[in-house]
C-alpha atoms as a PDB file:
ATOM      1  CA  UNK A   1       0.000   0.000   0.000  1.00  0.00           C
ATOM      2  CA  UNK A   2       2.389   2.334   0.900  1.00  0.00           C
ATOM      3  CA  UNK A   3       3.898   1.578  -3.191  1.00  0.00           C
ATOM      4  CA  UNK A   4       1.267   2.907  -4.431  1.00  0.00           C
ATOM      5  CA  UNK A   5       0.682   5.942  -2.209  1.00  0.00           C
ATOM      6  CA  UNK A   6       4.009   6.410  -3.035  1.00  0.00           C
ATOM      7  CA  UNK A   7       3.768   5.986  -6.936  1.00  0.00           C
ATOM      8  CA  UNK A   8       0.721   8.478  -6.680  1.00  0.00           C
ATOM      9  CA  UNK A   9       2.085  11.166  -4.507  1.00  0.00           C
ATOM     10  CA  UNK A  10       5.379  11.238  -6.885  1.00  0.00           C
ATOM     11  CA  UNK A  11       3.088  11.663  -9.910  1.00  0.00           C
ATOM     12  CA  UNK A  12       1.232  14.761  -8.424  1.00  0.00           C
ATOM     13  CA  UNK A  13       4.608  16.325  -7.389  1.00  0.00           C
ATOM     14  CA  UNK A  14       6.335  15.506 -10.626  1.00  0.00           C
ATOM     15  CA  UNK A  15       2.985  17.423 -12.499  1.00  0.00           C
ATOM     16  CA  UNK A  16       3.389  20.267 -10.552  1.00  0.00           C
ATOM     17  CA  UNK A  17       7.013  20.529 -10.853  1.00  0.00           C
ATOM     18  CA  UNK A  18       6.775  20.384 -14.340  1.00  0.00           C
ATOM     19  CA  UNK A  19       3.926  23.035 -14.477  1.00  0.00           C
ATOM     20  CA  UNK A  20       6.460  25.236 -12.213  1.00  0.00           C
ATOM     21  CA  UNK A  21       9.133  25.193 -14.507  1.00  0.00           C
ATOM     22  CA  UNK A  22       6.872  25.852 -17.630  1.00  0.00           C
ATOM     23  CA  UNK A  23       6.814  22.903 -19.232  1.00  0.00           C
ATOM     24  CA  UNK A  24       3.962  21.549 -21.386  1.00  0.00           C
ATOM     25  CA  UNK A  25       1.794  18.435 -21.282  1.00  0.00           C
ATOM     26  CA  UNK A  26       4.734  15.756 -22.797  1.00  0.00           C
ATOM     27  CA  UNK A  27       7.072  17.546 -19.948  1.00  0.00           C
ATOM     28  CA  UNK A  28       5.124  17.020 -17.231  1.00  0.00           C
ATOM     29  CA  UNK A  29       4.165  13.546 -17.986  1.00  0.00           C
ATOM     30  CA  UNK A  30       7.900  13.042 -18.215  1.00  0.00           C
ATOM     31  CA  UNK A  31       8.439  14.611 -14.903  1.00  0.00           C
ATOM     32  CA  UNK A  32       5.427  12.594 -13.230  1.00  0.00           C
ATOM     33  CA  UNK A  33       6.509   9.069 -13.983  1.00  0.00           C
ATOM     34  CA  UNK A  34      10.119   9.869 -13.288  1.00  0.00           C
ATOM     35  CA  UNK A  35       9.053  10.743  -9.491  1.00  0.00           C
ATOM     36  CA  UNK A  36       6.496   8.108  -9.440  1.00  0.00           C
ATOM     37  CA  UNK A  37       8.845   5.745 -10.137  1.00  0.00           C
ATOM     38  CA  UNK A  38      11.854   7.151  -7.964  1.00  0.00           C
ATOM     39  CA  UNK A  39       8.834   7.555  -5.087  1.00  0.00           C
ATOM     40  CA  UNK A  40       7.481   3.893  -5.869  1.00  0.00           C
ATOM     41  CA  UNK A  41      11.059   2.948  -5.217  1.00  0.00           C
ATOM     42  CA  UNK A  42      11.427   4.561  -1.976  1.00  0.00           C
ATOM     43  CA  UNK A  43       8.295   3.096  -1.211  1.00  0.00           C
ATOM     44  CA  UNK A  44       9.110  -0.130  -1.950  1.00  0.00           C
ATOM     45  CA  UNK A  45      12.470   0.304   0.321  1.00  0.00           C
ATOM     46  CA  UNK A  46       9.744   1.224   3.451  1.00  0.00           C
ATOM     47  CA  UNK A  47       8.001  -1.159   3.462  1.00  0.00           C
ATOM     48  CA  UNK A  48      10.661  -3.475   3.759  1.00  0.00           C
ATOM     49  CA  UNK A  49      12.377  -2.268   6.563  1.00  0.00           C
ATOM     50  CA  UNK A  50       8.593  -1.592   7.917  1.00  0.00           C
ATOM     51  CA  UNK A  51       8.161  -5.700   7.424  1.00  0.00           C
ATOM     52  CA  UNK A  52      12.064  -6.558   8.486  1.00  0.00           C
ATOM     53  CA  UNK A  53      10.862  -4.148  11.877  1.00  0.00           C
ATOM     54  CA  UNK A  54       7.528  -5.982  12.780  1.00  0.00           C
END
């Protein structure tokens, strides 16, 4: 769960980075699935140690 949270929270920030630095609709599609994937990543690293914790 938290993947996917992840993967949608880095989307939103990528599109509004994106729309910050003026970019148009190819841009920030570019800039939301690189951050969903680097988020889904980090993601993916928390909820193993989360697991490796309990």
């Amino acid at each position: 769960m938290i993947v996917i949270a992840a993967a949608i929270l880095g989307a939103l920030l990528g599109w509004r980075r994106a729309s910050q630095l003026g970019g148009d609709r190819r841009d920030r599609a570019q800039y939301a699935a690189a951050y969903a994937m680097a988020l889904a990543v980090l993601g993916l690293f928390a909820t193993i140690a989360i697991e490796r914790m309990l």
